[in-house]
C-alpha atoms as a PDB file:
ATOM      1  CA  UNK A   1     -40.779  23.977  82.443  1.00  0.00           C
ATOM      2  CA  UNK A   2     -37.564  25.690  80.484  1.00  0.00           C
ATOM      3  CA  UNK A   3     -36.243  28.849  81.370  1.00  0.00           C
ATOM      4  CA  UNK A   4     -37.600  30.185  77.786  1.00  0.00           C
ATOM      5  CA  UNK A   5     -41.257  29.002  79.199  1.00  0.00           C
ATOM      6  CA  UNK A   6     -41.327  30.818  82.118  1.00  0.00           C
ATOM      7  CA  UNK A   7     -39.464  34.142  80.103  1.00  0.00           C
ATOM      8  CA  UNK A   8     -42.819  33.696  77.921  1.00  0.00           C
ATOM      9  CA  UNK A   9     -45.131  34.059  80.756  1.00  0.00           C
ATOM     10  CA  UNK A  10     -43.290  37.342  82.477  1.00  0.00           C
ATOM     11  CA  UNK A  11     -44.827  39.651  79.746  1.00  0.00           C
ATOM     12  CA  UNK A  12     -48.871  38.684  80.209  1.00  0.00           C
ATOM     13  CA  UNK A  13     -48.471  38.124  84.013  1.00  0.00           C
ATOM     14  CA  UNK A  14     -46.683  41.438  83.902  1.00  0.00           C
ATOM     15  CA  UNK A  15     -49.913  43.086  82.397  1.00  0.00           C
ATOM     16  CA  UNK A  16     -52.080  41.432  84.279  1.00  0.00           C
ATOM     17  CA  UNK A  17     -50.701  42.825  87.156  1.00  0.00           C
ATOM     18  CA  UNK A  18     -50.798  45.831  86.153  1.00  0.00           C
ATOM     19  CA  UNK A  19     -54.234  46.172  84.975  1.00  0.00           C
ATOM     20  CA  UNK A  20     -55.211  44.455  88.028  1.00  0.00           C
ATOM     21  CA  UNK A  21     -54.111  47.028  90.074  1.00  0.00           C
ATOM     22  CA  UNK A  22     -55.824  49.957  87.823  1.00  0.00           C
ATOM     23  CA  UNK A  23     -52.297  51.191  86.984  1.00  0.00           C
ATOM     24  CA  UNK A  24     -51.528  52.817  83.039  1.00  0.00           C
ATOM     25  CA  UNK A  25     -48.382  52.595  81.819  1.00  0.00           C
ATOM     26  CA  UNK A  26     -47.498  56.294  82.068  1.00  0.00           C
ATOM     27  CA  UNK A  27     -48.070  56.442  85.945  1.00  0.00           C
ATOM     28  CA  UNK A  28     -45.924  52.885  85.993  1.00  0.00           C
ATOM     29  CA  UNK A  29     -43.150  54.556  83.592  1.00  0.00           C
ATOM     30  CA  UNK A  30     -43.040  57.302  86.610  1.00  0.00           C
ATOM     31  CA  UNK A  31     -43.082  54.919  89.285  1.00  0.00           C
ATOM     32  CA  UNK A  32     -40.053  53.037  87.976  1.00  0.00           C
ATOM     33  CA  UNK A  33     -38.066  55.198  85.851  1.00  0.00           C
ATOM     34  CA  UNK A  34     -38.636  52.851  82.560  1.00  0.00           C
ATOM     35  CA  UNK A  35     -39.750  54.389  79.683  1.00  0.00           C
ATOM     36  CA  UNK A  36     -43.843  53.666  78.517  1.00  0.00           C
ATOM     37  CA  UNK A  37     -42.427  52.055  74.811  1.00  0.00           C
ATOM     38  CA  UNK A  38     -39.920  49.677  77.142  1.00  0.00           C
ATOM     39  CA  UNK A  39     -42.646  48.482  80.000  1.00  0.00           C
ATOM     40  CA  UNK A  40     -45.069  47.589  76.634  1.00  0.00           C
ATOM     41  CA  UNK A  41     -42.202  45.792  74.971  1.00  0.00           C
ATOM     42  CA  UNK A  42     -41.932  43.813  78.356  1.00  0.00           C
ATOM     43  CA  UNK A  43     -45.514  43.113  78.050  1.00  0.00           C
ATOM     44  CA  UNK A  44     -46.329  42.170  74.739  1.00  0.00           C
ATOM     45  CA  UNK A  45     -42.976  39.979  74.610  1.00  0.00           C
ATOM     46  CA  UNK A  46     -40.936  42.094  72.627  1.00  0.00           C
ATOM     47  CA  UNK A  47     -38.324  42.647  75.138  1.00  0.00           C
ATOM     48  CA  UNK A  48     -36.745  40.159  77.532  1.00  0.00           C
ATOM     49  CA  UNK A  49     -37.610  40.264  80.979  1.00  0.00           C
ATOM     50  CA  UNK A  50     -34.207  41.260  83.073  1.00  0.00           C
ATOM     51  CA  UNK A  51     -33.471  41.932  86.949  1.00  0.00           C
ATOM     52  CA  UNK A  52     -32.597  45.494  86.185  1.00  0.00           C
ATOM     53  CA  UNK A  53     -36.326  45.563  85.445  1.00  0.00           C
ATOM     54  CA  UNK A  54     -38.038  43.590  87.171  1.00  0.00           C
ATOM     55  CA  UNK A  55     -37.088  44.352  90.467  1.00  0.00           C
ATOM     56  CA  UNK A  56     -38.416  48.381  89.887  1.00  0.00           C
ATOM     57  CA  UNK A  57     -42.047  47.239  88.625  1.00  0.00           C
ATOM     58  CA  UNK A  58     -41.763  44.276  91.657  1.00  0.00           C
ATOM     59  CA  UNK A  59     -40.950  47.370  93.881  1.00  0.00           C
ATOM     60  CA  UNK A  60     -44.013  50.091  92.210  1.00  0.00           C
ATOM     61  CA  UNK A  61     -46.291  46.795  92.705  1.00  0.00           C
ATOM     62  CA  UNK A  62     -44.986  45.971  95.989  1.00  0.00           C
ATOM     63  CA  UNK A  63     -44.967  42.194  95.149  1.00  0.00           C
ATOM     64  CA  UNK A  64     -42.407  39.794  95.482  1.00  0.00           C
ATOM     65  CA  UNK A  65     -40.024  39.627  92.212  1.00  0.00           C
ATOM     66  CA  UNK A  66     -41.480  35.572  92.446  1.00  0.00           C
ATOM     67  CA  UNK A  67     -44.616  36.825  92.029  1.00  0.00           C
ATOM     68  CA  UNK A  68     -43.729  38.673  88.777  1.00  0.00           C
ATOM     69  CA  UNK A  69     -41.833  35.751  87.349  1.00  0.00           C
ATOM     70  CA  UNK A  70     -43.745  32.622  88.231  1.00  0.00           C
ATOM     71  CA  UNK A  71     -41.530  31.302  89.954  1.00  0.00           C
ATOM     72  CA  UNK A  72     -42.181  27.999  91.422  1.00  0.00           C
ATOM     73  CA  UNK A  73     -43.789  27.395  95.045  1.00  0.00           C
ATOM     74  CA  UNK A  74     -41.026  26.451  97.560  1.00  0.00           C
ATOM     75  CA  UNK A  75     -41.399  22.771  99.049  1.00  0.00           C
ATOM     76  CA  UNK A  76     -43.197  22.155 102.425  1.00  0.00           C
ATOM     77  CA  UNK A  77     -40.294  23.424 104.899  1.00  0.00           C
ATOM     78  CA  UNK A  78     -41.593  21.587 108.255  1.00  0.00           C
ATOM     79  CA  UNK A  79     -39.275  18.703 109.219  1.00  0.00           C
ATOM     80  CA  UNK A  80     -41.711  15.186 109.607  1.00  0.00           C
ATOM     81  CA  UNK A  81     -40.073  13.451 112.129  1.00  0.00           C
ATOM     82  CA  UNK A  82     -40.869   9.869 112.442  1.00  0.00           C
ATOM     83  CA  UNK A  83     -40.680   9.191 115.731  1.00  0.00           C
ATOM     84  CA  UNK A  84     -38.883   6.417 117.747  1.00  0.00           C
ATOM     85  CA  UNK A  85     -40.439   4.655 120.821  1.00  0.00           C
ATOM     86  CA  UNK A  86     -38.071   2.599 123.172  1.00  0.00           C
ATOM     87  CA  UNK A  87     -38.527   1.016 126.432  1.00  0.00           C
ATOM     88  CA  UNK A  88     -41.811   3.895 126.682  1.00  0.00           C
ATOM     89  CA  UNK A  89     -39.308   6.544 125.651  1.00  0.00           C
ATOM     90  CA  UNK A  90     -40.900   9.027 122.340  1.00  0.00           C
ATOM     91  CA  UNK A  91     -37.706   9.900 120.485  1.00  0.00           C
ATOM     92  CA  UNK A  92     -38.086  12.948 117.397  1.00  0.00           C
ATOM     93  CA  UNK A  93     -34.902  12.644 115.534  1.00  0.00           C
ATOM     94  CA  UNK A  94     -33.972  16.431 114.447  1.00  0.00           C
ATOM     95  CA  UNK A  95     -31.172  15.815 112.412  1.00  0.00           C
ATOM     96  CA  UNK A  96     -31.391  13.540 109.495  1.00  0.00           C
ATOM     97  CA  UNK A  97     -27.737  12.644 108.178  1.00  0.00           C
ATOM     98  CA  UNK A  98     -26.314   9.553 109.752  1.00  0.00           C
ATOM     99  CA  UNK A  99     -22.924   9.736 111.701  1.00  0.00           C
ATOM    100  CA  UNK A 100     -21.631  12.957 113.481  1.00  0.00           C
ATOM    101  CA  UNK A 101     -23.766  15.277 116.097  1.00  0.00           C
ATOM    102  CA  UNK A 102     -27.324  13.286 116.587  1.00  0.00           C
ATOM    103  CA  UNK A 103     -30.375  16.053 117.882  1.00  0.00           C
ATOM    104  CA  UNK A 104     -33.396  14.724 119.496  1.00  0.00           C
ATOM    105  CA  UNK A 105     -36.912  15.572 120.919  1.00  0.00           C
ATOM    106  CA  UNK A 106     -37.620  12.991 123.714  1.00  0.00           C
ATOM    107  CA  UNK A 107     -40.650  12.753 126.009  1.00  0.00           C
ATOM    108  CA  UNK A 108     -40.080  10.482 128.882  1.00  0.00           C
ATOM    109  CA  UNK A 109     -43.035   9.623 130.875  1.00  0.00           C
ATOM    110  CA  UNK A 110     -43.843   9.759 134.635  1.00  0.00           C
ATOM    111  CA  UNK A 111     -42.232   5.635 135.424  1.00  0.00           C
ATOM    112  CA  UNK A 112     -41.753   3.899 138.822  1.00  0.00           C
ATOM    113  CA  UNK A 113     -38.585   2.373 137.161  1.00  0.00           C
ATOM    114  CA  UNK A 114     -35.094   1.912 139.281  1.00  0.00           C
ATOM    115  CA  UNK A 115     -32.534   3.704 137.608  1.00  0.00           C
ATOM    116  CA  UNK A 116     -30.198   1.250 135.836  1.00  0.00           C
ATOM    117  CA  UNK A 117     -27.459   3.038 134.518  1.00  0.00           C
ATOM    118  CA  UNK A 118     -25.663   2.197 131.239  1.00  0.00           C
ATOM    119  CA  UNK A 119     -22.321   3.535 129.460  1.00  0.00           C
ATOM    120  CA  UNK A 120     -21.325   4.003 125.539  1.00  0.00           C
ATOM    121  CA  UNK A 121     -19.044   5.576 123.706  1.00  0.00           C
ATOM    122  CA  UNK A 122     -19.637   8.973 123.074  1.00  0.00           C
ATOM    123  CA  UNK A 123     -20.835  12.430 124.680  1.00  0.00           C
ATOM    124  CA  UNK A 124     -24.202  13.665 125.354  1.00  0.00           C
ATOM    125  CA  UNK A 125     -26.061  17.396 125.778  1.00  0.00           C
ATOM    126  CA  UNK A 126     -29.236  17.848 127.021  1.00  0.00           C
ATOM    127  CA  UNK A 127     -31.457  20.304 127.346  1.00  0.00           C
ATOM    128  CA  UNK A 128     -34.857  20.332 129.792  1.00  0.00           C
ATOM    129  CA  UNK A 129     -38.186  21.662 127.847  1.00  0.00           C
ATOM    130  CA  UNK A 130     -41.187  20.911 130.139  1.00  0.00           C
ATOM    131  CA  UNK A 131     -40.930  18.507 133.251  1.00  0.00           C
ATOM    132  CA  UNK A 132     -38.473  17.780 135.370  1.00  0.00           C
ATOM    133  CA  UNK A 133     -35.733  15.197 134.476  1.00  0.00           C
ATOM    134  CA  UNK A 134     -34.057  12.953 137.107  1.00  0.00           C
ATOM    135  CA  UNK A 135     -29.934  12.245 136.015  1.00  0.00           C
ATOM    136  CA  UNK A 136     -28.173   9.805 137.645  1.00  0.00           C
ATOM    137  CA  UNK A 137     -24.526  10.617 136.451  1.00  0.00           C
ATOM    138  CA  UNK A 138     -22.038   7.995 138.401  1.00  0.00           C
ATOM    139  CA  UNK A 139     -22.691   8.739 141.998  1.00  0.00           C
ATOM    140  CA  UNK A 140     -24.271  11.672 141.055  1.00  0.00           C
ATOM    141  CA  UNK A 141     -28.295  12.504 141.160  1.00  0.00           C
ATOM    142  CA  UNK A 142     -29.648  15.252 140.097  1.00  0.00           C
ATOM    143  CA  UNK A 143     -33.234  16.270 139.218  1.00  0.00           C
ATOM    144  CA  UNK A 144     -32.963  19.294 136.087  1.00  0.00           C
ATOM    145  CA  UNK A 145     -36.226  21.675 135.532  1.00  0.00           C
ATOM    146  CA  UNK A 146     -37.254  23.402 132.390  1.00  0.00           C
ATOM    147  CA  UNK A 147     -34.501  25.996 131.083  1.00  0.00           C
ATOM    148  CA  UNK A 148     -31.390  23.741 132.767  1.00  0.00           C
ATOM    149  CA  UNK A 149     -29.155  21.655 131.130  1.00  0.00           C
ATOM    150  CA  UNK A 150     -26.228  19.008 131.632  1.00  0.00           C
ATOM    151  CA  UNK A 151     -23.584  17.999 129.504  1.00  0.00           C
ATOM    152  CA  UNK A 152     -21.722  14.613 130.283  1.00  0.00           C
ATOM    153  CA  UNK A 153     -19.184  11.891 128.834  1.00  0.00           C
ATOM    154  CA  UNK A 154     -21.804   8.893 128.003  1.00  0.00           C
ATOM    155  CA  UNK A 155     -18.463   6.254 129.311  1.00  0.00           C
ATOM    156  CA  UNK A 156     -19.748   7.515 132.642  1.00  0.00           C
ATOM    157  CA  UNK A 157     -22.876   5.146 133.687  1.00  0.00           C
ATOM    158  CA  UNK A 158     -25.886   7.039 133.666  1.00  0.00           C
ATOM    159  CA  UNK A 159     -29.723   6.888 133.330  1.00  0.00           C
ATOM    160  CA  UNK A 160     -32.347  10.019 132.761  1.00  0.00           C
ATOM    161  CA  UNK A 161     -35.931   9.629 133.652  1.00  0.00           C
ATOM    162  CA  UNK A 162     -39.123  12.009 134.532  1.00  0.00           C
ATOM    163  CA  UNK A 163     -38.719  13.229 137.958  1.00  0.00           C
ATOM    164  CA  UNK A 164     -42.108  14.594 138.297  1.00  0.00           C
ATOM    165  CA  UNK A 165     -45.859  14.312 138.542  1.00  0.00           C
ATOM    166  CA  UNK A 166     -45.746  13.757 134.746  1.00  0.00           C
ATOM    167  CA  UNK A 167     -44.145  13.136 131.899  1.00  0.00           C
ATOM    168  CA  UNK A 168     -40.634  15.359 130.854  1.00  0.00           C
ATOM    169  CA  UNK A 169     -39.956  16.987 127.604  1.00  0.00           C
ATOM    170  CA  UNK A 170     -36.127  17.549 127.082  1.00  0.00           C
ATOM    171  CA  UNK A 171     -33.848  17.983 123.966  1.00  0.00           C
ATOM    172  CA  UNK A 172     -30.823  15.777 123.284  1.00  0.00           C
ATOM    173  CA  UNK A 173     -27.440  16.088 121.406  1.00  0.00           C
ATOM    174  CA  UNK A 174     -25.233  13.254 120.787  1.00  0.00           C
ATOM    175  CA  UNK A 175     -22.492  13.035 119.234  1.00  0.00           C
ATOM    176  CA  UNK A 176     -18.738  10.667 119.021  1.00  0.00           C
ATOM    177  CA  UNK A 177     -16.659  10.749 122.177  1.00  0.00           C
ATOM    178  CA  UNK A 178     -14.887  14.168 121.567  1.00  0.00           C
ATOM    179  CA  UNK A 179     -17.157  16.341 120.071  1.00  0.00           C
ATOM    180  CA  UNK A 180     -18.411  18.557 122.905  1.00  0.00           C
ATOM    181  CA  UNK A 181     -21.293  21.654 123.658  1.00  0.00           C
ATOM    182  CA  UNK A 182     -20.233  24.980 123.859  1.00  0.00           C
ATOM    183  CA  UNK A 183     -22.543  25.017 126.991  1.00  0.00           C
ATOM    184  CA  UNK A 184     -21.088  23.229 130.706  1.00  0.00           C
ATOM    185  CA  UNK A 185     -22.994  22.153 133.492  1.00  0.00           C
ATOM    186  CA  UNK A 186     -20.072  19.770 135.322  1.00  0.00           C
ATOM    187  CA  UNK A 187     -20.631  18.495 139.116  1.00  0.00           C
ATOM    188  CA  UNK A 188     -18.382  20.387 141.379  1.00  0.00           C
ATOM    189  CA  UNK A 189     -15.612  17.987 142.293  1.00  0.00           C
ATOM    190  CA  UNK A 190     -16.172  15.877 145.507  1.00  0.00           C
ATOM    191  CA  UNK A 191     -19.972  15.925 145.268  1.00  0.00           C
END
């Protein structure tokens, strides 16, 4: 639809409004400070719609200025993850654009697995939701509860798996070798 289509439509959806809501053009001339032979220009199509009016009658109608223009719905704003299953792991990718900081939704569930540690390149953040989640971090094992977090250099072998009864819900941001959190959770030294 071109810009002089939806201009068209301002006028009638203007007075539809208005009559809608029981309103004559006097008591809308008072409400908004534009004169009755103006707000029947608007109307009929006479005069071109403009912000400078628009936005009082929006205001005396208390609808949104989209309302009085048409304008068109906004697109469906919830992300639709796809979801990634490895090795039993559910992965929710958060981010979309290849390359740079990765986010991710994981839920591990409740395994009997010996930890196997790995390494990569890279550098990893991750944040427990619901669960507990067991880290082995080098010579380091920890078990993180909902609200904790750890932060680590992924060249360091390590493995992450539900510590619990149950399965473990935890956030994850990767990202290059470099690129670090602005939160810390490092092992005291000598542990």
């Amino acid at each position: 639809m071109s810009t002089d289509d939806v201009l068209s439509e301002v006028g009638p959806r203007l007075r539809r409004i208005r009559k809608e809501r029981e309103v004559t053009l006097s008591a809308l001339s008072e409400a908004t400070g534009i004169s009755v032979s103006t707000l029947s220009r608007l109307e009929s199509g006479l005069r071109k719609p403009s912000l400078e009016l628009l936005l009082p009658i929006a205001q005396a109608h208390q609808v949104p200025l989209d309302e009085l223009v048409g304008a068109p719905p906004v697109g469906d704003p919830r992300v639709r993850a796809k979801p990634i299953v490895r090795h039993g792991r559910t992965m929710y990718p958060l981010t979309r654009q290849p390359g740079g900081l990765q986010a991710y939704k994981v839920v591990e569930p409740q395994r009997t697995a010996e930890p196997d540690p790995r390494s990569h390149e890279g550098y990893e953040w991750l944040y427990v939701l619901a669960g507990r989640l067991r880290l082995v971090l080098g010579r380091h094992d920890v078990v993180l509860s909902a609200g904790e977090a750890a932060e680590f250099d992924t060249r360091v072998p390590h493995w992450f798996g539900s510590a619990g009864d149950g399965p473990v819900e935890f956030l994850s941001l990767f990202g290059p070798q470099g690129e670090r959190m602005h939160v810390r959770a490092r092992p005291t030294a000598g542990k």
